[in-house]
C-alpha atoms as a PDB file:
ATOM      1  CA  UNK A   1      21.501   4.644  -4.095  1.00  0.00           C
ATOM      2  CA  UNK A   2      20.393   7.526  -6.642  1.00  0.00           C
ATOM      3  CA  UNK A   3      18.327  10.094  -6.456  1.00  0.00           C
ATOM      4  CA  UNK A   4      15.846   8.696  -9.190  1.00  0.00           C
ATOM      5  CA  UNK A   5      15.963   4.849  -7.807  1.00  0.00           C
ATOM      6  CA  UNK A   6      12.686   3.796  -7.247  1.00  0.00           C
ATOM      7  CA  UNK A   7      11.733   1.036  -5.324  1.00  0.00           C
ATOM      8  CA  UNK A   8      10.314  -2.047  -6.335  1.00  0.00           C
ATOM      9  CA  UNK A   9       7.135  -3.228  -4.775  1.00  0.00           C
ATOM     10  CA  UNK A  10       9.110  -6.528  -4.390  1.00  0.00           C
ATOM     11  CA  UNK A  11      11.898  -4.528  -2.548  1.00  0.00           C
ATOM     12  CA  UNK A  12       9.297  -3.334  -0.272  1.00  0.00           C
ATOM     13  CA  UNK A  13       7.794  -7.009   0.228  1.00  0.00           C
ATOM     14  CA  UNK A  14      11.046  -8.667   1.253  1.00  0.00           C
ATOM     15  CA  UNK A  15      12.203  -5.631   3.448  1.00  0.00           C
ATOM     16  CA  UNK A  16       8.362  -5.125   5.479  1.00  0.00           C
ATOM     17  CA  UNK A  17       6.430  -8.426   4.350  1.00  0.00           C
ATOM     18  CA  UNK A  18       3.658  -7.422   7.163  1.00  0.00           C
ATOM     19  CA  UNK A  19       3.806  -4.316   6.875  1.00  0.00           C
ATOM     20  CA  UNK A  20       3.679  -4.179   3.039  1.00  0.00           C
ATOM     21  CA  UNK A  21       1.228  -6.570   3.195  1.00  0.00           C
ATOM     22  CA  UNK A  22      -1.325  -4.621   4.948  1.00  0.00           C
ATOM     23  CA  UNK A  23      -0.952  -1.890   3.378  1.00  0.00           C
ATOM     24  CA  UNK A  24      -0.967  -2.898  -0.143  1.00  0.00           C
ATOM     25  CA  UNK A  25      -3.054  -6.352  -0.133  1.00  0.00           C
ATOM     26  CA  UNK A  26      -5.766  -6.199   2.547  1.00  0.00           C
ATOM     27  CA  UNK A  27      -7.371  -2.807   1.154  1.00  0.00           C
ATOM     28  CA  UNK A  28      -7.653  -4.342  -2.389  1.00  0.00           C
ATOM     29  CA  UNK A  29      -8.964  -7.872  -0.708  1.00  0.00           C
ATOM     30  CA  UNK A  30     -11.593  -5.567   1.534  1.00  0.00           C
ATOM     31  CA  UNK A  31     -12.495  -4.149  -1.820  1.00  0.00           C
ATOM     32  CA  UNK A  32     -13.272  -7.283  -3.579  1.00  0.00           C
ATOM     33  CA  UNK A  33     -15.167  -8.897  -0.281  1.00  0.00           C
ATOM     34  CA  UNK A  34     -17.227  -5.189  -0.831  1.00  0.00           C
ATOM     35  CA  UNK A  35     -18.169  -5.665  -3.789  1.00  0.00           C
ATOM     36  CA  UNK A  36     -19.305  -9.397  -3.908  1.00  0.00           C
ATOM     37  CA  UNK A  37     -21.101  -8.471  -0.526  1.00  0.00           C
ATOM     38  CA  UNK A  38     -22.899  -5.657  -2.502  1.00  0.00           C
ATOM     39  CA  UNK A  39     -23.596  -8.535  -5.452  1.00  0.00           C
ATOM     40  CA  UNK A  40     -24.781 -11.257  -3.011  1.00  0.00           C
ATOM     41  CA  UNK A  41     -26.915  -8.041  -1.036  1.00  0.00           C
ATOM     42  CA  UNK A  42     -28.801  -5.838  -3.668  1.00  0.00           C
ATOM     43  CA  UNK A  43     -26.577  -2.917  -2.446  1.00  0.00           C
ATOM     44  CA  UNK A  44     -26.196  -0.176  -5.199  1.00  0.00           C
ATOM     45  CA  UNK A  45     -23.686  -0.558  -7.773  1.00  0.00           C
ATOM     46  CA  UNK A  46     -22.246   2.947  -7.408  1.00  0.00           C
ATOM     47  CA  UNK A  47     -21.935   3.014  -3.942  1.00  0.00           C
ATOM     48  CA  UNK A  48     -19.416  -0.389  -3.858  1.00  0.00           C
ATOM     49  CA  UNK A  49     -17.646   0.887  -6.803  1.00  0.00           C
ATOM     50  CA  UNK A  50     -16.796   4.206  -5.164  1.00  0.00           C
ATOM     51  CA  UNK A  51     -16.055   2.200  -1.992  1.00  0.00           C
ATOM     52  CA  UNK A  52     -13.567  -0.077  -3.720  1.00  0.00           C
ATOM     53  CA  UNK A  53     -12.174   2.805  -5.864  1.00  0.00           C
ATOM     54  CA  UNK A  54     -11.337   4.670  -2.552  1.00  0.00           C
ATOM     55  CA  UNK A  55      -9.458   1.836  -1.029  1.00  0.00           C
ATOM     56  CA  UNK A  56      -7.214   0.807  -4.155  1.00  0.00           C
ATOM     57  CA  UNK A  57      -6.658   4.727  -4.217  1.00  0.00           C
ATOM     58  CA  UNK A  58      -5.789   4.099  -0.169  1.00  0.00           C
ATOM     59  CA  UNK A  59      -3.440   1.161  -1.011  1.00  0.00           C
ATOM     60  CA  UNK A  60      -1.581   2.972  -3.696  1.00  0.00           C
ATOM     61  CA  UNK A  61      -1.081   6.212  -1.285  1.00  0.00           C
ATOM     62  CA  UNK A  62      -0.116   3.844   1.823  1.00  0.00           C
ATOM     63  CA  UNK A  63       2.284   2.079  -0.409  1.00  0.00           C
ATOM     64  CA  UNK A  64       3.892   5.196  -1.693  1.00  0.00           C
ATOM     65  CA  UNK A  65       4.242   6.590   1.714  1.00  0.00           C
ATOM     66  CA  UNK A  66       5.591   3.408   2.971  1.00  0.00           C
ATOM     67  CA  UNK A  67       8.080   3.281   0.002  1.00  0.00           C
ATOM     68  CA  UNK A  68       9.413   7.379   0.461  1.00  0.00           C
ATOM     69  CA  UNK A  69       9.834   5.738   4.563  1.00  0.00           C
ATOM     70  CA  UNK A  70      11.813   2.607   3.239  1.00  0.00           C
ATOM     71  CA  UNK A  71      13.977   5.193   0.808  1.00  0.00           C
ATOM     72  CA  UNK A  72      14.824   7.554   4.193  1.00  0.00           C
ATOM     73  CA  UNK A  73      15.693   4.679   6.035  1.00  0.00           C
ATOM     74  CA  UNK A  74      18.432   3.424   3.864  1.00  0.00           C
ATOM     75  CA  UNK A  75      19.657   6.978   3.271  1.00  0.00           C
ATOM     76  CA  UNK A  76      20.121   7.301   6.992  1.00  0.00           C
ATOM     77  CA  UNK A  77      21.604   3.690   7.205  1.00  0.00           C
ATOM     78  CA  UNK A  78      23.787   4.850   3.934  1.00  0.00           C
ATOM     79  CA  UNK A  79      25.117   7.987   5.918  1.00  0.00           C
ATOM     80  CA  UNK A  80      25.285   6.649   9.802  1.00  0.00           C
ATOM     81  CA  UNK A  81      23.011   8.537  10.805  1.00  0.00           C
ATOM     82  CA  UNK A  82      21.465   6.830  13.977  1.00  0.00           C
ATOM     83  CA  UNK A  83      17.506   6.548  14.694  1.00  0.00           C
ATOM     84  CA  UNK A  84      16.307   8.526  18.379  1.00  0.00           C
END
């Protein structure tokens, strides 16, 4: 694996499929279900947009961190080095 490989999101799906699912597609669907609520409820239109801008910018974070996790993982499988 090289240094500059990066990962695939679909990589990350088939290795963690849970995992990669909550991180990356429950935030954005909370988001969404935010910001029909706030349609549906008369809640300001600023407050849901910086409510669903945090969590896609929480989903993109979680997924990178997941992702640099994934990379040390196969390093350490690459290079036998065993898990404590």
């Amino acid at each position: 694996m090289s240094g500059r490989h990066q990962l695939s999101l679909v990589e990350l799906f088939r290795a963690a499929p849970a995992k990669s699912s909550l991180l990356s597609l429950a935030p954005l669907a909370l988001a969404l279900g935010q910001l029909c609520n706030s349609f549906v409820n008369g809640v300001s239109p600023p407050v849901a947009i910086g409510f669903a801008v945090s969590m896609m910018a929480f989903a993109v974070i979680a997924m990178r961190h997941h992702a640099a996790e994934h990379r040390i993982r196969l390093l350490e499988a690459d290079h036998g080095i065993e898990q404590a």
